[in-house]
Structure formats: structure tokens, C-alpha cells
PDB file of N, CA and C in Angstrom:
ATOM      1  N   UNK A   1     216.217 107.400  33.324  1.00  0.00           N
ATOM      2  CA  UNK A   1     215.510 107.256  32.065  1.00  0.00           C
ATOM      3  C   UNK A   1     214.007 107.143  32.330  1.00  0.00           C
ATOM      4  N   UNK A   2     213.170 107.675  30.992  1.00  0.00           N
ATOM      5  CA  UNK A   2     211.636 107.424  31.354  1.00  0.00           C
ATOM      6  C   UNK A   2     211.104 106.320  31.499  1.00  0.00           C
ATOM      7  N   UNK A   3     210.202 105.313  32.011  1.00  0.00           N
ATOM      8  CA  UNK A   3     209.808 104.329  31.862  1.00  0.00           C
ATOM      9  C   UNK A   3     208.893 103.780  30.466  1.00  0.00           C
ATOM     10  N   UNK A   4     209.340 102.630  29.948  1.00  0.00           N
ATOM     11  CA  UNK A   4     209.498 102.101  28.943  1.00  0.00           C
ATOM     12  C   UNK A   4     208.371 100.818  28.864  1.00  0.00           C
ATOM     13  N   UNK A   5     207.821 101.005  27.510  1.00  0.00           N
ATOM     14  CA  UNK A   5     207.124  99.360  27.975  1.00  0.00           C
ATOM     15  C   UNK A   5     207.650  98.209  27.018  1.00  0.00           C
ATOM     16  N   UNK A   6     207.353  96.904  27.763  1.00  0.00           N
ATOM     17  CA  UNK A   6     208.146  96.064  27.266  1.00  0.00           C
ATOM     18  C   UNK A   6     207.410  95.100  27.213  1.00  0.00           C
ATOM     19  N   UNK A   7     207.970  93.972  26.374  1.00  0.00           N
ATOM     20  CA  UNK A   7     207.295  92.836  26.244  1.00  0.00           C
ATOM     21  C   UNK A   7     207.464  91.825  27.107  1.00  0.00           C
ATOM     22  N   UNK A   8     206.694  90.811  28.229  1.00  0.00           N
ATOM     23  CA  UNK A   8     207.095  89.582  28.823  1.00  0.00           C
ATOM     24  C   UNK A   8     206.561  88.340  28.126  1.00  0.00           C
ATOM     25  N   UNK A   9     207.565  87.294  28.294  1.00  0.00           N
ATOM     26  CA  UNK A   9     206.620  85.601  28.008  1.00  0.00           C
ATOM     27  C   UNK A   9     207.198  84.931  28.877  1.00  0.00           C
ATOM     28  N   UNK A  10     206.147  84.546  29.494  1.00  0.00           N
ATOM     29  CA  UNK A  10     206.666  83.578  30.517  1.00  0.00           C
ATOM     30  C   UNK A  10     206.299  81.516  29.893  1.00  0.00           C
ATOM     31  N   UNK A  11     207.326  81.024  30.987  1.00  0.00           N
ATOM     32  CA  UNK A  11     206.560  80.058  30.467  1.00  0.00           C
ATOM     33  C   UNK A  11     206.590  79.443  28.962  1.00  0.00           C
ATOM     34  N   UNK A  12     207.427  80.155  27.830  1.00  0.00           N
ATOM     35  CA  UNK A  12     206.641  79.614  26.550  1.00  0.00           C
ATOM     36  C   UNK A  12     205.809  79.997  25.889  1.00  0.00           C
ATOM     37  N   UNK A  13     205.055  81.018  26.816  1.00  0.00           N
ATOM     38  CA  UNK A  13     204.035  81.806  26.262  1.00  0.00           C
ATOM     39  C   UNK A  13     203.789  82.579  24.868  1.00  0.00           C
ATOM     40  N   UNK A  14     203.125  82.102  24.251  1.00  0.00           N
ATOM     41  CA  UNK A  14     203.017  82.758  22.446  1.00  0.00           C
ATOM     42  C   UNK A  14     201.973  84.227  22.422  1.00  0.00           C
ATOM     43  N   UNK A  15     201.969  84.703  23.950  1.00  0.00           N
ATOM     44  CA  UNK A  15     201.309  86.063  23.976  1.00  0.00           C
ATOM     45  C   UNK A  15     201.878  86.800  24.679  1.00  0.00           C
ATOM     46  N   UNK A  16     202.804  87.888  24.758  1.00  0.00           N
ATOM     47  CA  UNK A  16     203.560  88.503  25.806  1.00  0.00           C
ATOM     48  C   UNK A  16     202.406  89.868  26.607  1.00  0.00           C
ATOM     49  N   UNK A  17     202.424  89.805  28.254  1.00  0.00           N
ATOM     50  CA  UNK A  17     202.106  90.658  29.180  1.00  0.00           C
ATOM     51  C   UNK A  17     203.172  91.684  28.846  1.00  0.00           C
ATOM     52  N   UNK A  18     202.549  93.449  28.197  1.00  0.00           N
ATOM     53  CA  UNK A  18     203.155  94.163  28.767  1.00  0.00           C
ATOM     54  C   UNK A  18     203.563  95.090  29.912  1.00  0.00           C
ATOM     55  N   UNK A  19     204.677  95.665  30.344  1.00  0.00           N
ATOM     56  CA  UNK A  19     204.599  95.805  31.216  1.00  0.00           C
ATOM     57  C   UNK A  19     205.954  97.483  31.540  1.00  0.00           C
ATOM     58  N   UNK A  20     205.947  98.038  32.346  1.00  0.00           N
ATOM     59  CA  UNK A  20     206.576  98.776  32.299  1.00  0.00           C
ATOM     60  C   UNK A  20     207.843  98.781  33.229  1.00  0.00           C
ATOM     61  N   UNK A  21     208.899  99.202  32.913  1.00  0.00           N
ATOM     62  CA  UNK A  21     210.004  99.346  33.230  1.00  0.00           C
ATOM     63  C   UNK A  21     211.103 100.768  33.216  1.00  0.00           C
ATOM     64  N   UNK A  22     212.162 100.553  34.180  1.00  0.00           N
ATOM     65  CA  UNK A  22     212.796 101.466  34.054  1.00  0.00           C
ATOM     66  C   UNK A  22     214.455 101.128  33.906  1.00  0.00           C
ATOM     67  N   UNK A  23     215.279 101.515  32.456  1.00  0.00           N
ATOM     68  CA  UNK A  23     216.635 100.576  32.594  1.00  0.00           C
ATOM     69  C   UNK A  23     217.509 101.480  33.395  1.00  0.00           C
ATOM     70  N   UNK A  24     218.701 100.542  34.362  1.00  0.00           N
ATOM     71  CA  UNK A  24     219.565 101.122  34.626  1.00  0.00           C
ATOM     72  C   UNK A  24     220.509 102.020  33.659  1.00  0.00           C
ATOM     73  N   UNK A  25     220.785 103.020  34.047  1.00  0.00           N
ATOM     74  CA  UNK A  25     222.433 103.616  32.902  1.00  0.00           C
ATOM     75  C   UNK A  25     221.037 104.820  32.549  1.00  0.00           C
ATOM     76  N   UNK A  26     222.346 105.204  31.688  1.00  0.00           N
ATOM     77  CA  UNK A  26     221.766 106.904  31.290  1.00  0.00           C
ATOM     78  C   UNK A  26     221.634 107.105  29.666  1.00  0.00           C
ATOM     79  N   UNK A  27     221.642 106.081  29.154  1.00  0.00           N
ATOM     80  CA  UNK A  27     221.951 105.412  27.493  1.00  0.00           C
ATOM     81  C   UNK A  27     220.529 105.136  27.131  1.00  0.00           C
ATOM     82  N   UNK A  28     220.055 105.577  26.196  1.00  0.00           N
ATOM     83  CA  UNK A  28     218.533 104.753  25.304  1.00  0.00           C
ATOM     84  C   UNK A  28     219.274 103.799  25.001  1.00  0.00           C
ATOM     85  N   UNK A  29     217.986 102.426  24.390  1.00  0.00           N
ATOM     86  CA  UNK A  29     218.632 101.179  23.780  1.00  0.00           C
ATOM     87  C   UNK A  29     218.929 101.669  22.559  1.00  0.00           C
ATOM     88  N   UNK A  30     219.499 101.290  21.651  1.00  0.00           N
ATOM     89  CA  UNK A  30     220.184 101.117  20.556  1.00  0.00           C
ATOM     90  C   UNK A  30     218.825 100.848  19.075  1.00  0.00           C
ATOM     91  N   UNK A  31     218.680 101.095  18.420  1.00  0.00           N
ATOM     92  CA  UNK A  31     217.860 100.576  17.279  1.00  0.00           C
ATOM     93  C   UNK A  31     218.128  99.267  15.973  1.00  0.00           C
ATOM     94  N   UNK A  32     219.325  98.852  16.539  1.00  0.00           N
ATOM     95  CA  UNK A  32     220.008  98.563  15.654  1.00  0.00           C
ATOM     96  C   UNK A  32     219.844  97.326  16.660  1.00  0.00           C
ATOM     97  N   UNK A  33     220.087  96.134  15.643  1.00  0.00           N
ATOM     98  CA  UNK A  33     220.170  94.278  16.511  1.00  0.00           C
ATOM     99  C   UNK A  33     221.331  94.577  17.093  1.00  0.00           C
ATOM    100  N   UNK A  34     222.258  94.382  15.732  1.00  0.00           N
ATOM    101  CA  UNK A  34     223.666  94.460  16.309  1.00  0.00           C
ATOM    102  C   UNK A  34     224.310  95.376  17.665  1.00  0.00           C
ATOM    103  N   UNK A  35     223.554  95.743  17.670  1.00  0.00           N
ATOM    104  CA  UNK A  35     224.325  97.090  18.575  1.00  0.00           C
ATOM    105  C   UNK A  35     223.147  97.060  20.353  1.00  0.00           C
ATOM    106  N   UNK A  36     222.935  95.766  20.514  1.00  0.00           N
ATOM    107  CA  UNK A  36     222.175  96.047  21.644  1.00  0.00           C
ATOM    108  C   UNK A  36     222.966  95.234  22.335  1.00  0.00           C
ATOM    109  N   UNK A  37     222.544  95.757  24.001  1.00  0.00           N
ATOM    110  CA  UNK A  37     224.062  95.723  24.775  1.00  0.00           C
ATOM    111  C   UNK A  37     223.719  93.960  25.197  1.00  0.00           C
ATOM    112  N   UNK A  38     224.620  93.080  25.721  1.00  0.00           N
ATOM    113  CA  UNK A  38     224.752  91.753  26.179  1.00  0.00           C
ATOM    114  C   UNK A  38     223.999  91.804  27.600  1.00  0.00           C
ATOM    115  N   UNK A  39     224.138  92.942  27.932  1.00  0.00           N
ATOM    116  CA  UNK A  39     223.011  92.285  29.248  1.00  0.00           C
ATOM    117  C   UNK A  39     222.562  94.116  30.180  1.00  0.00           C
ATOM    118  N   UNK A  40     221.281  93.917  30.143  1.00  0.00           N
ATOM    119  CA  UNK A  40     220.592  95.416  31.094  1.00  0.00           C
ATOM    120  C   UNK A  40     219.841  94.827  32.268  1.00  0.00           C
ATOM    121  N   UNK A  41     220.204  96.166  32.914  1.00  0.00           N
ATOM    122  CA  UNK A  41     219.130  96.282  34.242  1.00  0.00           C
ATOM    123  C   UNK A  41     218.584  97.037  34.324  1.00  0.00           C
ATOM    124  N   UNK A  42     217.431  96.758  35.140  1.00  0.00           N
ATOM    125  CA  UNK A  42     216.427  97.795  35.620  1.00  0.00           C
ATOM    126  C   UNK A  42     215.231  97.411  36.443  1.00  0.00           C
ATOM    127  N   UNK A  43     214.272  97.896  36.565  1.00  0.00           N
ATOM    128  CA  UNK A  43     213.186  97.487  37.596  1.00  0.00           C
ATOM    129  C   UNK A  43     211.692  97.914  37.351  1.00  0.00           C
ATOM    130  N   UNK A  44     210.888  97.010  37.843  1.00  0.00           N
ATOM    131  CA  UNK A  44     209.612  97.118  36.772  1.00  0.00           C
ATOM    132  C   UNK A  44     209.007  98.695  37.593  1.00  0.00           C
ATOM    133  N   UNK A  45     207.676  98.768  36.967  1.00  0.00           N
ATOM    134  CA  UNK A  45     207.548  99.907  37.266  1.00  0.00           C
ATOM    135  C   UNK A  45     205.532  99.563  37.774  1.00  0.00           C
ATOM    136  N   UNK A  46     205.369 100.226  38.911  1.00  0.00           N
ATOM    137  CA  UNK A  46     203.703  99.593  39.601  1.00  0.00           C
ATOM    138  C   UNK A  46     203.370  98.341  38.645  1.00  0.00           C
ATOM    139  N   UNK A  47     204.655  97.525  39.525  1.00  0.00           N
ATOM    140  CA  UNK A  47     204.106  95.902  39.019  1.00  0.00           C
ATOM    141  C   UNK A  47     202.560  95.619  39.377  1.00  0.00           C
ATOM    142  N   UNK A  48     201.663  94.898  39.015  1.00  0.00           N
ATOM    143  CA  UNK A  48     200.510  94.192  39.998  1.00  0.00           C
ATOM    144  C   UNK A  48     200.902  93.304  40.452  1.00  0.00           C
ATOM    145  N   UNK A  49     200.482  92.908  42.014  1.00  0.00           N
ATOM    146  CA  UNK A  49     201.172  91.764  42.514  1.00  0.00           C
ATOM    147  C   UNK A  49     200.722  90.438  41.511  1.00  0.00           C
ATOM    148  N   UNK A  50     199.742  90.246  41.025  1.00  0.00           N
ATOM    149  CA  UNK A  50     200.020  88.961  40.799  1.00  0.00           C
ATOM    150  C   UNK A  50     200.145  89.076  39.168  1.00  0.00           C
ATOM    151  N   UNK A  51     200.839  89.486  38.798  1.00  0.00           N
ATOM    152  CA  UNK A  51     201.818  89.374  37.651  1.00  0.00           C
ATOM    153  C   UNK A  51     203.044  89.286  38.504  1.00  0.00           C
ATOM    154  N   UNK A  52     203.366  89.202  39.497  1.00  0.00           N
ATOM    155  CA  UNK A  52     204.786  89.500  40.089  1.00  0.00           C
ATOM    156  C   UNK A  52     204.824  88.311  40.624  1.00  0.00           C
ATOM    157  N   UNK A  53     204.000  87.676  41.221  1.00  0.00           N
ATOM    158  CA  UNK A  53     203.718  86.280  41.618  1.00  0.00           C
ATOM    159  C   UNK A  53     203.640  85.365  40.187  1.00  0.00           C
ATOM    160  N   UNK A  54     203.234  85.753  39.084  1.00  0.00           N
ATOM    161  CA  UNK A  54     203.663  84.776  37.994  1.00  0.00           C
ATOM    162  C   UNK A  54     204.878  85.128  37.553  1.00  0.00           C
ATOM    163  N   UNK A  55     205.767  86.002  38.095  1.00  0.00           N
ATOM    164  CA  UNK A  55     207.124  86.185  37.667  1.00  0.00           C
ATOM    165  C   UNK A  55     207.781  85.594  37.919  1.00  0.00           C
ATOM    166  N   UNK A  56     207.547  85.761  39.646  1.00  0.00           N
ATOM    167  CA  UNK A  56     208.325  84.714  40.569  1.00  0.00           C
ATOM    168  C   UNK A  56     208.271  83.240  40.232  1.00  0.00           C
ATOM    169  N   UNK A  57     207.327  83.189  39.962  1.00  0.00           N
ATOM    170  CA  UNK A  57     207.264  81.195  39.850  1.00  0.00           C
ATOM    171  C   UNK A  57     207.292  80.873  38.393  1.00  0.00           C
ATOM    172  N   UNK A  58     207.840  81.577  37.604  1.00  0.00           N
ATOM    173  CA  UNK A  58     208.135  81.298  36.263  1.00  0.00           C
ATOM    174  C   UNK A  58     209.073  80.169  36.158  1.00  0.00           C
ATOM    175  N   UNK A  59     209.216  79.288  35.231  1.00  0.00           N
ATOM    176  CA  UNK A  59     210.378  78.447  35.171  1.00  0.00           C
ATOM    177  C   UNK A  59     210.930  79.198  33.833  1.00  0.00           C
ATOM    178  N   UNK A  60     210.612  80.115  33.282  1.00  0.00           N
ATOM    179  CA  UNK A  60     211.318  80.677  32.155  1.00  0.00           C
ATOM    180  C   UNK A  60     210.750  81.677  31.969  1.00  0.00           C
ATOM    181  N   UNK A  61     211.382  83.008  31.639  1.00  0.00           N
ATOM    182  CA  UNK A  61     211.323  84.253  31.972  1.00  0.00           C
ATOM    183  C   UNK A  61     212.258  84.756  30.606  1.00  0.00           C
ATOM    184  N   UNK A  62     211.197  85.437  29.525  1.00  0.00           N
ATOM    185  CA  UNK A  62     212.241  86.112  28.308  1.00  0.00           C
ATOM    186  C   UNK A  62     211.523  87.485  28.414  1.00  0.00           C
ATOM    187  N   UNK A  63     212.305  88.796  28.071  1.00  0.00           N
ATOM    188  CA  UNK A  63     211.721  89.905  27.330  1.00  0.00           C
ATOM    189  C   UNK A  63     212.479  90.266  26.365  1.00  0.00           C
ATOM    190  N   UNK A  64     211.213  91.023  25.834  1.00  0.00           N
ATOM    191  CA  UNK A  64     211.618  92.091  24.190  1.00  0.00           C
ATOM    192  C   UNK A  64     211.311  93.624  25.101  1.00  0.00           C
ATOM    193  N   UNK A  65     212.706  94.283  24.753  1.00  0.00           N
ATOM    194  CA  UNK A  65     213.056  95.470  25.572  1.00  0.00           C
ATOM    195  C   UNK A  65     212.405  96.963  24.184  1.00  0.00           C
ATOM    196  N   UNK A  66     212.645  96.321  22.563  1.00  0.00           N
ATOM    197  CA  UNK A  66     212.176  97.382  22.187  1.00  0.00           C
ATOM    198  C   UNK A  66     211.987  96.943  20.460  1.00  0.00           C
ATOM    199  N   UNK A  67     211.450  97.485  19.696  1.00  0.00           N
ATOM    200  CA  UNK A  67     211.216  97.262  18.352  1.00  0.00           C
ATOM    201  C   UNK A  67     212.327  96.275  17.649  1.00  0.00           C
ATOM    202  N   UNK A  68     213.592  96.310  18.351  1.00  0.00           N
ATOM    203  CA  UNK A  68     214.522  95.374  17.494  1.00  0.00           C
ATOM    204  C   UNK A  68     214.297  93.935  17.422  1.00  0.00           C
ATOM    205  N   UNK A  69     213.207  93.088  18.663  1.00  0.00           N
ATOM    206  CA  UNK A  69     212.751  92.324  18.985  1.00  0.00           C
ATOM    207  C   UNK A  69     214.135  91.285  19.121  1.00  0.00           C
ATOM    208  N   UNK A  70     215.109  91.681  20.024  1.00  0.00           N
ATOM    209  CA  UNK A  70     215.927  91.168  20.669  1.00  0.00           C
ATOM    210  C   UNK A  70     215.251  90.158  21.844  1.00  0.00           C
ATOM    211  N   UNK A  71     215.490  89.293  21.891  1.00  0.00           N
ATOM    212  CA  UNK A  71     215.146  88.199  23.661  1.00  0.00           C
ATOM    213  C   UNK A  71     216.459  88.087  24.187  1.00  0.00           C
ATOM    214  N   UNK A  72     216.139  88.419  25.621  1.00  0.00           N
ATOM    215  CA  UNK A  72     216.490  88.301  26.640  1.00  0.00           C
ATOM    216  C   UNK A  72     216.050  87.581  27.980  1.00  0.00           C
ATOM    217  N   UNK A  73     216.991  86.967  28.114  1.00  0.00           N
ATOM    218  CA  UNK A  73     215.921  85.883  29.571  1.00  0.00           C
ATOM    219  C   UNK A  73     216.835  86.595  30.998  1.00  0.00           C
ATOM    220  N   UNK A  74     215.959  86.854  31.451  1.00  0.00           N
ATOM    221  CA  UNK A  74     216.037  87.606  32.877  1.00  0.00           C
ATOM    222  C   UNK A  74     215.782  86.634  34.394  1.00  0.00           C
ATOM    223  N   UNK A  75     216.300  87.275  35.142  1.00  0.00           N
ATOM    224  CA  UNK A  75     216.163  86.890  36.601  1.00  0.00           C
ATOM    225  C   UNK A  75     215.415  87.761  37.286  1.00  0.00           C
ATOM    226  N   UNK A  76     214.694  87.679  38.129  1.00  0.00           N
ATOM    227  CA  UNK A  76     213.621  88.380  38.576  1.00  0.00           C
ATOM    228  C   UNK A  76     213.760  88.806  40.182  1.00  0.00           C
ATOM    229  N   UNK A  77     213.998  89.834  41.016  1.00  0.00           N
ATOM    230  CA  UNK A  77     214.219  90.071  42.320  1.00  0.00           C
ATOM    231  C   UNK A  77     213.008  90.409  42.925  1.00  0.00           C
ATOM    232  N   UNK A  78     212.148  90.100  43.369  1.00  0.00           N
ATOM    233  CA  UNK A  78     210.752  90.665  44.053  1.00  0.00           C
ATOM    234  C   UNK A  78     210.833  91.357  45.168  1.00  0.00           C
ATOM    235  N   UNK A  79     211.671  90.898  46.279  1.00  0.00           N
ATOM    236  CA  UNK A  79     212.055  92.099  47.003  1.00  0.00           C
ATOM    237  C   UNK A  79     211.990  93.364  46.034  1.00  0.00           C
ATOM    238  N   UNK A  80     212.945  93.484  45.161  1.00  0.00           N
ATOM    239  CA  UNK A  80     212.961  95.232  44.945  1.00  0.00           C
ATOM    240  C   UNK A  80     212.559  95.452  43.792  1.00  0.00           C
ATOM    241  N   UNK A  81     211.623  94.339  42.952  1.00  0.00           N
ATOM    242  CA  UNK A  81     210.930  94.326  41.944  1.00  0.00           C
ATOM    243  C   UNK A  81     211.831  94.579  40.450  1.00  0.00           C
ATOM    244  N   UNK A  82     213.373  94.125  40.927  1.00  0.00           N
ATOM    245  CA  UNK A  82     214.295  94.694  39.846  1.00  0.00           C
ATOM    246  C   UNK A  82     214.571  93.316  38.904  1.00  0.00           C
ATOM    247  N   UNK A  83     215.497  93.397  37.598  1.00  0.00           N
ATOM    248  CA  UNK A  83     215.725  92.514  37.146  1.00  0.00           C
ATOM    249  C   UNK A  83     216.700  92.448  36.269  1.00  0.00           C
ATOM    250  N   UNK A  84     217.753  91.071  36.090  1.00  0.00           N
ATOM    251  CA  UNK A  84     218.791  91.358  35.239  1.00  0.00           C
ATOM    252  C   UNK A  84     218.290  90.466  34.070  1.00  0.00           C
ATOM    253  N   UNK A  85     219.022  91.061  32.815  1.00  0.00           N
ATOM    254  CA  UNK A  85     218.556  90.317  31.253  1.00  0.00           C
ATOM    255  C   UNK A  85     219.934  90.175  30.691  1.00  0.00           C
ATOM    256  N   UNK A  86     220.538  89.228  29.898  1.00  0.00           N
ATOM    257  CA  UNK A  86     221.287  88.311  29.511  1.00  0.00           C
ATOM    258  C   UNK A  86     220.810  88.409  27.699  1.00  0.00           C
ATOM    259  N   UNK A  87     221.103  88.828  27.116  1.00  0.00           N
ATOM    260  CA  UNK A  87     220.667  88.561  25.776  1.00  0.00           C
ATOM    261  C   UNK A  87     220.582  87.177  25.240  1.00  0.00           C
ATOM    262  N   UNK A  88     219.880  86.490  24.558  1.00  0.00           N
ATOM    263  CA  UNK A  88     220.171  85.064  24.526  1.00  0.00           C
ATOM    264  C   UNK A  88     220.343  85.153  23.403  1.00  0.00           C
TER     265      UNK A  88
END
């Protein structure tokens, strides 16, 4: 899939860093609330390191993947800059 941009808040944050990504699977997201999947992967895309260093040391980690403004709180892999999301 093409790379996508997305919303981050770390932290609590009431301003989200965007940022770009690429989801696992061969599926666009969905437009619809209802219909967005329980949990995606994928991996950011020319992170800057130190947005990646405030990733890492986040104590809370949500994104908005697309206009439906779904949250999702994610886990963050820095080795391979990938990440899993959990719909909350």
C-alpha cells in the first residue's frame, strides 16, 4: 500500500505530530467507524530520529489512522521502526 499520513499524540498530547506510514495487508482502511478493523500493522515511513526517540519513551502512545478519527494505542518497535495498534 502507498504511504499514508497519520495522526500521533503522545503523552496526552492535545496536538498530534504527523507522520507517515505504511499498513500491513493489501486492504485500504474502511470509511466507515463501524467497519474499522480491531487492530493494524505497519511501519513508519523516514521516521526522524528524534521523533522516534519521543516514541520510544512515550508512556502513552495513540493514533488516528484516517478521517474516521478512530484511536488506537500502539506499541512501538524501533529496531524496525514498525508498530502494532489495538483500537481502543
Amino acid at each position: 500500500m502507498a504511504p499514508q499520513s497519520i495522526s500521533v499524540y503522545l503523552n496526552n498530547a492535545l496536538k498530534p505530530t504527523p507522520e507517515l506510514v505504511e499498513l500491513d495487508g493489501e486492504r485500504a482502511l474502511p470509511d466507515v467507524i463501524r467497519d474499522m478493523p480491531e487492530e493494524v500493522t505497519g511501519h513508519f515511513v523516514a521516521l526522524d530520529p528524534a521523533v522516534a526517540h519521543d516514541i520510544e519513551a512515550a508512556w502513552k502512545r495513540v493514533m488516528m489512522l484516517n478521517a474516521t478519527h478512530v484511536l488506537y494505542t500502539f506499541t512501538y518497535n524501533p529496531t524496525a521502526a514498525t508498530f502494532s495498534a489495538r483500537k481502543r
